[in-house]
N, C-alpha and C. Protein backbone atom coordinates (compact mmCIF):
# COMPACT_ATOMS: atom_id res chain seq x y z
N UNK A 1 0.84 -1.19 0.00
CA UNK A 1 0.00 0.00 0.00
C UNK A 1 0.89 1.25 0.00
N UNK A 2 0.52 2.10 -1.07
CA UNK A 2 0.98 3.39 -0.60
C UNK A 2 0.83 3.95 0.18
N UNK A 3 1.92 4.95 0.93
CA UNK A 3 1.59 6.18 1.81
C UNK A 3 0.45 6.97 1.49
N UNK A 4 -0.34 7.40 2.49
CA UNK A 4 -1.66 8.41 1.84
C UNK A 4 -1.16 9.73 2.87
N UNK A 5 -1.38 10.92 2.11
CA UNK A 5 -1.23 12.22 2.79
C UNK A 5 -2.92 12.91 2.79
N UNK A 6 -3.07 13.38 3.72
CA UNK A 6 -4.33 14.33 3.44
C UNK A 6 -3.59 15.80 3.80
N UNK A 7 -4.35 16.44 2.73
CA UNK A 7 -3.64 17.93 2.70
C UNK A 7 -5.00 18.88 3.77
N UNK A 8 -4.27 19.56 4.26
CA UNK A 8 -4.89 20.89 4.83
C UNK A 8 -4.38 21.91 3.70
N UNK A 9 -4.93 23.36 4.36
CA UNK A 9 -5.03 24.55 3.60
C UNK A 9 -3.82 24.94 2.68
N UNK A 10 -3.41 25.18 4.20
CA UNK A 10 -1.89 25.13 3.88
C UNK A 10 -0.72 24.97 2.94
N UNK A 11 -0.94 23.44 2.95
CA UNK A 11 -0.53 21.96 1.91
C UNK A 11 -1.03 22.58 0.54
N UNK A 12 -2.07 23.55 0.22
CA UNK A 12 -2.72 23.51 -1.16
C UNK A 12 -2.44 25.13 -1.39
N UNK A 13 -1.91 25.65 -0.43
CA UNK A 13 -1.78 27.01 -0.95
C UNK A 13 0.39 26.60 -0.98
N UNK A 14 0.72 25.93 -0.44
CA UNK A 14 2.11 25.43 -0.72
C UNK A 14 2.15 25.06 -2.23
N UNK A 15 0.92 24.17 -2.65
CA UNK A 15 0.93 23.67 -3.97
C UNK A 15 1.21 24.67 -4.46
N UNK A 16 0.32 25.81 -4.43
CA UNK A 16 0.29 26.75 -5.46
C UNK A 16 1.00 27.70 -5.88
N UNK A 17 1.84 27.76 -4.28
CA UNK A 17 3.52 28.62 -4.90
C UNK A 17 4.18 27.97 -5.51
N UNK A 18 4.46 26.54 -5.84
CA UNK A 18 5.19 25.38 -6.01
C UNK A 18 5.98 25.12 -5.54
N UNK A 19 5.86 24.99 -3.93
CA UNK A 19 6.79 24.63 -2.72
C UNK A 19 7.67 23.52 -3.47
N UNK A 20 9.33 23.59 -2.98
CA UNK A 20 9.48 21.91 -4.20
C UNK A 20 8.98 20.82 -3.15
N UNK A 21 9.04 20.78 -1.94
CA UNK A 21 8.31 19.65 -1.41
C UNK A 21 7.12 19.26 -1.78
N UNK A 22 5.81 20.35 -2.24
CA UNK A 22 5.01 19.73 -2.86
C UNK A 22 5.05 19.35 -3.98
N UNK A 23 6.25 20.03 -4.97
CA UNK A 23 6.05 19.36 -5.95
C UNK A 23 6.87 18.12 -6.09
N UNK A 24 7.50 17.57 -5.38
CA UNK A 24 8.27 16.35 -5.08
C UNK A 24 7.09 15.19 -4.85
N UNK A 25 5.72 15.74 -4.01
CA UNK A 25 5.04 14.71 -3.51
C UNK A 25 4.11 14.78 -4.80
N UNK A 26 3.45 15.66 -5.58
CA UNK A 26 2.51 15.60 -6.53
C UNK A 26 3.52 14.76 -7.49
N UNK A 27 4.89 14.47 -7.93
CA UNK A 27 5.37 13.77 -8.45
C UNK A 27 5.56 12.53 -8.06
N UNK A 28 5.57 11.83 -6.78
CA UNK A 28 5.40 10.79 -5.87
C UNK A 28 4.25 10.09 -6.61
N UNK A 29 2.81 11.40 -6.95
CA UNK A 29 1.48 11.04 -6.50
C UNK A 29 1.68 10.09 -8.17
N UNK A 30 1.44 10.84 -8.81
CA UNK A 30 1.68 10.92 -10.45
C UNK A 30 2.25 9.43 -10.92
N UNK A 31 3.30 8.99 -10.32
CA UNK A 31 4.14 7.45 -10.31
C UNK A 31 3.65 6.48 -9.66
N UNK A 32 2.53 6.86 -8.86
CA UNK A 32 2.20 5.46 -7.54
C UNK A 32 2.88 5.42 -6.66
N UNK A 33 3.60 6.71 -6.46
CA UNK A 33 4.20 6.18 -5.08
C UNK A 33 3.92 6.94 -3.88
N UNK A 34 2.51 7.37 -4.20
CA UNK A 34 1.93 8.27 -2.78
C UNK A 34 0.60 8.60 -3.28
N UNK A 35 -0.60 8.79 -2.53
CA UNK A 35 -2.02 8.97 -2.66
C UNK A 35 -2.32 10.35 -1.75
N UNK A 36 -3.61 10.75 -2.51
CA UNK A 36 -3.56 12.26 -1.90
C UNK A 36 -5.03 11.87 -0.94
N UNK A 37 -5.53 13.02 -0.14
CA UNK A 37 -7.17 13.08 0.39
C UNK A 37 -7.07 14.46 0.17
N UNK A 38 -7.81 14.96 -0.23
CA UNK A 38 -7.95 16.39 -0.35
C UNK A 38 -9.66 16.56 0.09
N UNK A 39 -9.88 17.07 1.84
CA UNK A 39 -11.10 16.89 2.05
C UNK A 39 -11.78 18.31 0.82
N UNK A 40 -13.39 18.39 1.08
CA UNK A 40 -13.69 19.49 0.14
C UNK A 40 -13.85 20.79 1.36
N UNK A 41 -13.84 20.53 1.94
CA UNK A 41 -13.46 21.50 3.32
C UNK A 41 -12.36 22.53 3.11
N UNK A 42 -11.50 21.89 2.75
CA UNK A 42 -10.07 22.46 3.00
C UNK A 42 -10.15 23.32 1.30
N UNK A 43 -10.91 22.78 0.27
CA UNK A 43 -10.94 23.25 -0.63
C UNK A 43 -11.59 24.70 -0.89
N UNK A 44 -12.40 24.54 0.09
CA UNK A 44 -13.65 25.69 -0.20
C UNK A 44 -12.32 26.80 1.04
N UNK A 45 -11.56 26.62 1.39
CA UNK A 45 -10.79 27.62 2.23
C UNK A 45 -9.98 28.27 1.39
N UNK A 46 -9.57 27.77 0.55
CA UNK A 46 -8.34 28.65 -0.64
C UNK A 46 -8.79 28.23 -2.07
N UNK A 47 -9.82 27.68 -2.27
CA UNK A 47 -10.30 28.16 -3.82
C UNK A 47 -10.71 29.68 -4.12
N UNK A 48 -10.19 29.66 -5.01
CA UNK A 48 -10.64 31.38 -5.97
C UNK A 48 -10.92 31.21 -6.82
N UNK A 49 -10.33 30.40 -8.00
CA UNK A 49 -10.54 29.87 -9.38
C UNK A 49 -10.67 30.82 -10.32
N UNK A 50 -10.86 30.76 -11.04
CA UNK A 50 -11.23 31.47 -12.73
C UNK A 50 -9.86 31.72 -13.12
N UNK A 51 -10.30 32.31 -14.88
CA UNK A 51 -9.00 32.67 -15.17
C UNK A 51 -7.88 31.98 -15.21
N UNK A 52 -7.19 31.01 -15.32
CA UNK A 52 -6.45 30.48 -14.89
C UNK A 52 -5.58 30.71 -13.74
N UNK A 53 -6.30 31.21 -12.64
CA UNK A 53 -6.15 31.06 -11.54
C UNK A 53 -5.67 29.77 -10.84
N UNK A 54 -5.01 29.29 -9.76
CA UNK A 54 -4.81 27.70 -9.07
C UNK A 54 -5.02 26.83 -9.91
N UNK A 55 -4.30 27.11 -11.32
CA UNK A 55 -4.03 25.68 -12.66
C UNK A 55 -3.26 24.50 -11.35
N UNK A 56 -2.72 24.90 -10.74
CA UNK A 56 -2.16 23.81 -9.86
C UNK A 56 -2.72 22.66 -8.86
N UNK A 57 -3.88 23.22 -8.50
CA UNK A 57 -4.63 23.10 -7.57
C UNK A 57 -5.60 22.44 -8.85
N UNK A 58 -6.28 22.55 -9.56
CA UNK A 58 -7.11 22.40 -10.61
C UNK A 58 -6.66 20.82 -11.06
N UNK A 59 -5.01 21.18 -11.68
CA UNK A 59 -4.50 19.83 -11.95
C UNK A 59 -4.85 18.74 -10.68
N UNK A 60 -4.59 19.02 -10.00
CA UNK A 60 -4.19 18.22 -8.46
C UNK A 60 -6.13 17.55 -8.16
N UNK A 61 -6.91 18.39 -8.54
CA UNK A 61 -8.07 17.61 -8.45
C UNK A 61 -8.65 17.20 -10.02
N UNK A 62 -7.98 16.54 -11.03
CA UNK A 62 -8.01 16.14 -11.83
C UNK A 62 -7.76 14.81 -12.20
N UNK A 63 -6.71 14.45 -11.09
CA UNK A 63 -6.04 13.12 -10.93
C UNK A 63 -7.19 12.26 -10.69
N UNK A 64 -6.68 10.77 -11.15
CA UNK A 64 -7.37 9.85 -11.06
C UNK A 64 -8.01 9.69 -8.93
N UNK A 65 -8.93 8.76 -9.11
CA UNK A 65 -9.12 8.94 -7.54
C UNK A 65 -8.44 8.33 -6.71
N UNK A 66 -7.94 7.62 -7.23
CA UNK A 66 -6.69 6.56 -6.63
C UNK A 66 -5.70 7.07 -6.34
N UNK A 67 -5.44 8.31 -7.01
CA UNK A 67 -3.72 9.29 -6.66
C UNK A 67 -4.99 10.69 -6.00
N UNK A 68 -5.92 10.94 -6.17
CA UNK A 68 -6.36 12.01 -5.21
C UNK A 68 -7.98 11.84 -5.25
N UNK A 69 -7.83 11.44 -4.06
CA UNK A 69 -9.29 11.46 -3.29
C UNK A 69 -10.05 12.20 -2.62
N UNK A 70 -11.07 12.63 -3.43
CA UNK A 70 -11.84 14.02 -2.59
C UNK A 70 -12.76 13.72 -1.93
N UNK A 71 -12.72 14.17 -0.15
CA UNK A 71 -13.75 13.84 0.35
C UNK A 71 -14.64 14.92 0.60
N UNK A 72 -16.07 14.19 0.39
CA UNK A 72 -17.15 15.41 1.04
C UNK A 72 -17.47 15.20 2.40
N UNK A 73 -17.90 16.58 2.78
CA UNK A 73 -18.29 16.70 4.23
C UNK A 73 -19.85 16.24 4.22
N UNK A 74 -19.63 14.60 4.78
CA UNK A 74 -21.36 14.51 4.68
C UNK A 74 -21.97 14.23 6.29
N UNK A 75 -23.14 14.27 6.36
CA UNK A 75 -23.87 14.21 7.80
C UNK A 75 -23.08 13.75 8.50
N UNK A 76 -22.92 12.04 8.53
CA UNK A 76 -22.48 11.33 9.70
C UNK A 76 -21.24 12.22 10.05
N UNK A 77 -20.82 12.46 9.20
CA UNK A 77 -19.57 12.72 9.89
C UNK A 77 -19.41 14.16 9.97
N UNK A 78 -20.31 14.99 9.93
CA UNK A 78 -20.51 16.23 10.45
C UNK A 78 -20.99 16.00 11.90
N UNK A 79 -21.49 15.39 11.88
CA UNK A 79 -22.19 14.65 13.92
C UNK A 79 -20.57 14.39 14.33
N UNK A 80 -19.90 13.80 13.73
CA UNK A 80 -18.74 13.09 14.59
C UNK A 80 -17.96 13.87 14.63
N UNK A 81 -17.62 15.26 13.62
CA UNK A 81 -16.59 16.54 13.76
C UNK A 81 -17.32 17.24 15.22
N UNK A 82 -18.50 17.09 15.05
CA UNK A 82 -19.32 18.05 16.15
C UNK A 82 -18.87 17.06 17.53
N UNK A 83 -18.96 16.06 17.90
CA UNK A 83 -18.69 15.55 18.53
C UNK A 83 -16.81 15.65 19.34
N UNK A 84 -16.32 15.75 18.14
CA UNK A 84 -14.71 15.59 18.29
C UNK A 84 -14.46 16.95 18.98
N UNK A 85 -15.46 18.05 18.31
CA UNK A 85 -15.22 19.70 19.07
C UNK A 85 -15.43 19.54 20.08
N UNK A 86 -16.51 18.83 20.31
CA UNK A 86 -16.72 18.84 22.21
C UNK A 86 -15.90 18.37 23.08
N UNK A 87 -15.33 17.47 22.72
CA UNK A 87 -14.11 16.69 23.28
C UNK A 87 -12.94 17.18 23.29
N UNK A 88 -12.67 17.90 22.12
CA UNK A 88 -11.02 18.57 22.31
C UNK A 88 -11.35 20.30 22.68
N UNK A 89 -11.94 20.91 22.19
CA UNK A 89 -12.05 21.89 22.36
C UNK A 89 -11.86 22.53 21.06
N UNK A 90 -11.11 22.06 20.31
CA UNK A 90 -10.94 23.19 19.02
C UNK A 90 -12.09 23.04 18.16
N UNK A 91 -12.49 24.33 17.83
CA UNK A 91 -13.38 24.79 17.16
C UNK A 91 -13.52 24.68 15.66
N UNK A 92 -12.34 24.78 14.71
CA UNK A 92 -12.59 25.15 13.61
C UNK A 92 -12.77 23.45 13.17
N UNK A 93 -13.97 23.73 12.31
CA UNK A 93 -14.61 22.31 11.48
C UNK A 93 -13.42 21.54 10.79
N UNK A 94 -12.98 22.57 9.76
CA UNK A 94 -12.18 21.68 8.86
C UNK A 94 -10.73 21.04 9.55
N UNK A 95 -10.11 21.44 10.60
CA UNK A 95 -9.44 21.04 11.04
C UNK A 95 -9.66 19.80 11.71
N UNK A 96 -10.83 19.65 12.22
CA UNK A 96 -10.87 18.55 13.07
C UNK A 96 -11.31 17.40 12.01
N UNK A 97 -11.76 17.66 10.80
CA UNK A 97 -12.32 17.12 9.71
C UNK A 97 -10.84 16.40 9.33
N UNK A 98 -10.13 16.97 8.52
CA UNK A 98 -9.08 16.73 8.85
C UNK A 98 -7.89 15.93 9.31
N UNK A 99 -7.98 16.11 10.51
CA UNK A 99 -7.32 15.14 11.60
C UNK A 99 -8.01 13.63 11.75
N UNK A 100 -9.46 13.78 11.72
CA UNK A 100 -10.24 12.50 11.40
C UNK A 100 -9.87 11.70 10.25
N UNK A 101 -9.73 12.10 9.27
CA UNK A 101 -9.20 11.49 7.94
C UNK A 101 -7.66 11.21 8.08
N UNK A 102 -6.95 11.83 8.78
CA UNK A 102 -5.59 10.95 9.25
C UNK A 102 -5.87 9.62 9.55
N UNK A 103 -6.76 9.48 10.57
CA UNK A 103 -7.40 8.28 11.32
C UNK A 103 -7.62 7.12 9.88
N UNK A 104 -8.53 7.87 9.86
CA UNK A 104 -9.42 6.56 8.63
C UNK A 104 -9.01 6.28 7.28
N UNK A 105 -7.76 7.20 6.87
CA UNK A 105 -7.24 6.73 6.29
C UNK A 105 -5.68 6.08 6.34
N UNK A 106 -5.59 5.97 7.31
CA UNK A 106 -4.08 5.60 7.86
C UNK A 106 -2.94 6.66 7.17
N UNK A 107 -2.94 7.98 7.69
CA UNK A 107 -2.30 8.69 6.55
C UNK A 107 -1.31 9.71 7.35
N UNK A 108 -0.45 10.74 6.75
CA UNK A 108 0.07 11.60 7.34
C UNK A 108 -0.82 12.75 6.83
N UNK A 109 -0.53 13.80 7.30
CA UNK A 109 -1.43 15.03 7.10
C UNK A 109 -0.47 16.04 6.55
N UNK A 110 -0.75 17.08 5.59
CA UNK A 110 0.41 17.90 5.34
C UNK A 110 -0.02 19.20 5.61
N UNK A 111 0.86 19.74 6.13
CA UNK A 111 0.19 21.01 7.07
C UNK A 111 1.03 22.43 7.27
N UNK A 112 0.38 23.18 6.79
CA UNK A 112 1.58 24.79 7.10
C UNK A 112 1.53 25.25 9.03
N UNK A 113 0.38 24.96 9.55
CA UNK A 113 0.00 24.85 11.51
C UNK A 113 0.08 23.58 11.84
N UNK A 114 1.31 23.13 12.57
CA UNK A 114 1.09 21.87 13.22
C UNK A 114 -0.08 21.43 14.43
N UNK A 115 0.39 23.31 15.56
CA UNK A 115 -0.44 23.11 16.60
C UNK A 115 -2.02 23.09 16.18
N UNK A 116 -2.24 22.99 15.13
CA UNK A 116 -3.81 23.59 14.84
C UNK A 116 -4.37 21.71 14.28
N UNK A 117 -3.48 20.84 14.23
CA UNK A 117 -3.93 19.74 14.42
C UNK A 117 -3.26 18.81 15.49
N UNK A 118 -2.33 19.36 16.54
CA UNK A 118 -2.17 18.87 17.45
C UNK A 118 -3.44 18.63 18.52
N UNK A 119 -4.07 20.37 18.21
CA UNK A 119 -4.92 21.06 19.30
C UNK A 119 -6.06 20.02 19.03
N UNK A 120 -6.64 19.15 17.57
CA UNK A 120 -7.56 18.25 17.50
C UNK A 120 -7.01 17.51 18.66
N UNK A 121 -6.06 16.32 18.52
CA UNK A 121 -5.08 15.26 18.50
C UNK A 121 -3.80 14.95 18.81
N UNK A 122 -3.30 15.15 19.97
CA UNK A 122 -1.72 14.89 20.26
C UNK A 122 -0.99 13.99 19.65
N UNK A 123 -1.75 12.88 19.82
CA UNK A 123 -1.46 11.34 18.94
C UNK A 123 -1.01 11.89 17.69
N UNK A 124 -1.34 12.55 17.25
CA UNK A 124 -0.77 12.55 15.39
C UNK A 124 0.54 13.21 15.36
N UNK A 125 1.16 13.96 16.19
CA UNK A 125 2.35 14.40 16.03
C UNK A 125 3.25 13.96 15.51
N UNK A 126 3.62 12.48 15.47
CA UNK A 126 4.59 11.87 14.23
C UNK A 126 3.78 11.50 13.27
N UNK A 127 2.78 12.15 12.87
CA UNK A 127 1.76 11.80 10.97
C UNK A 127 1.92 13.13 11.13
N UNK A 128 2.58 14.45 11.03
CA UNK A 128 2.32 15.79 11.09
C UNK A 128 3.80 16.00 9.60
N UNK A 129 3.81 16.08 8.55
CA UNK A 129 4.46 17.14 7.50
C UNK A 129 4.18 18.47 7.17
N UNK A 130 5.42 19.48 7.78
CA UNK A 130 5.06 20.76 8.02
C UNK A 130 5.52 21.44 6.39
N UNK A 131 4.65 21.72 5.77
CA UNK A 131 5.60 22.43 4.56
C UNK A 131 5.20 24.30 4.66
């Protein structure tokens, strides 16, 4: 099995300068040798689009689903983000959204705020890639 990363905001506004770490991993993705999650959460935070605006970001959700997997934010698991807030305390949705999909997908997370998914989850601190 490949490594799976789920990207935060961060991770996709890195894409779009063309951090070379991300572009090292979108080349990973491209060969089979790494899988993306790109929740739609994290999308709706730094989309702008038009124009050829985020061609990078555009490419990156173009990929087959097997090299990038988009998840939607659906009920159940809007109950279980709501749930996870009550328990940790941090507030913002997509983060804790997020950190959940580390979980379920056995993955590392790629992230420009570490503490902002620590503050979900202590446990994930070694699945944490800061770019």
């Amino acid at each position: 099995m490949v490594p799976a990363f789920v990207l935060d905001s961060g991770a996709l506004i890195a894409l779009e300068r063309a951090a070379p770490a991300m572009t090292a991993l979108l080349l990973r993705v491209r060969s089979g040798h790494a899988r993306l999650v790109v929740p739609d959460a994290v999308l709706a935070q730094v989309w702008r689009g038009g124009s050829g605006r985020q061609a990078r970001i555009a490419a990156l959700l173009g990929l087959q689903r097997k090299q990038c997997e988009r998840v939607a934010l659906e009920t159940d698991t809007a109950k279980r983000i709501g749930m996870r807030i009550h328990d940790c305390g941090h507030a913002d949705v997509v983060d804790v959204h997020v950190a959940l999909l580390v979980g379920e997908h056995r993955a590392a997370v790629i992230t420009s705020d570490r503490d902002d998914i620590l503050a979900v989850d202590s446990n994930l601190k070694d699945r944490i890639v800061e770019v």
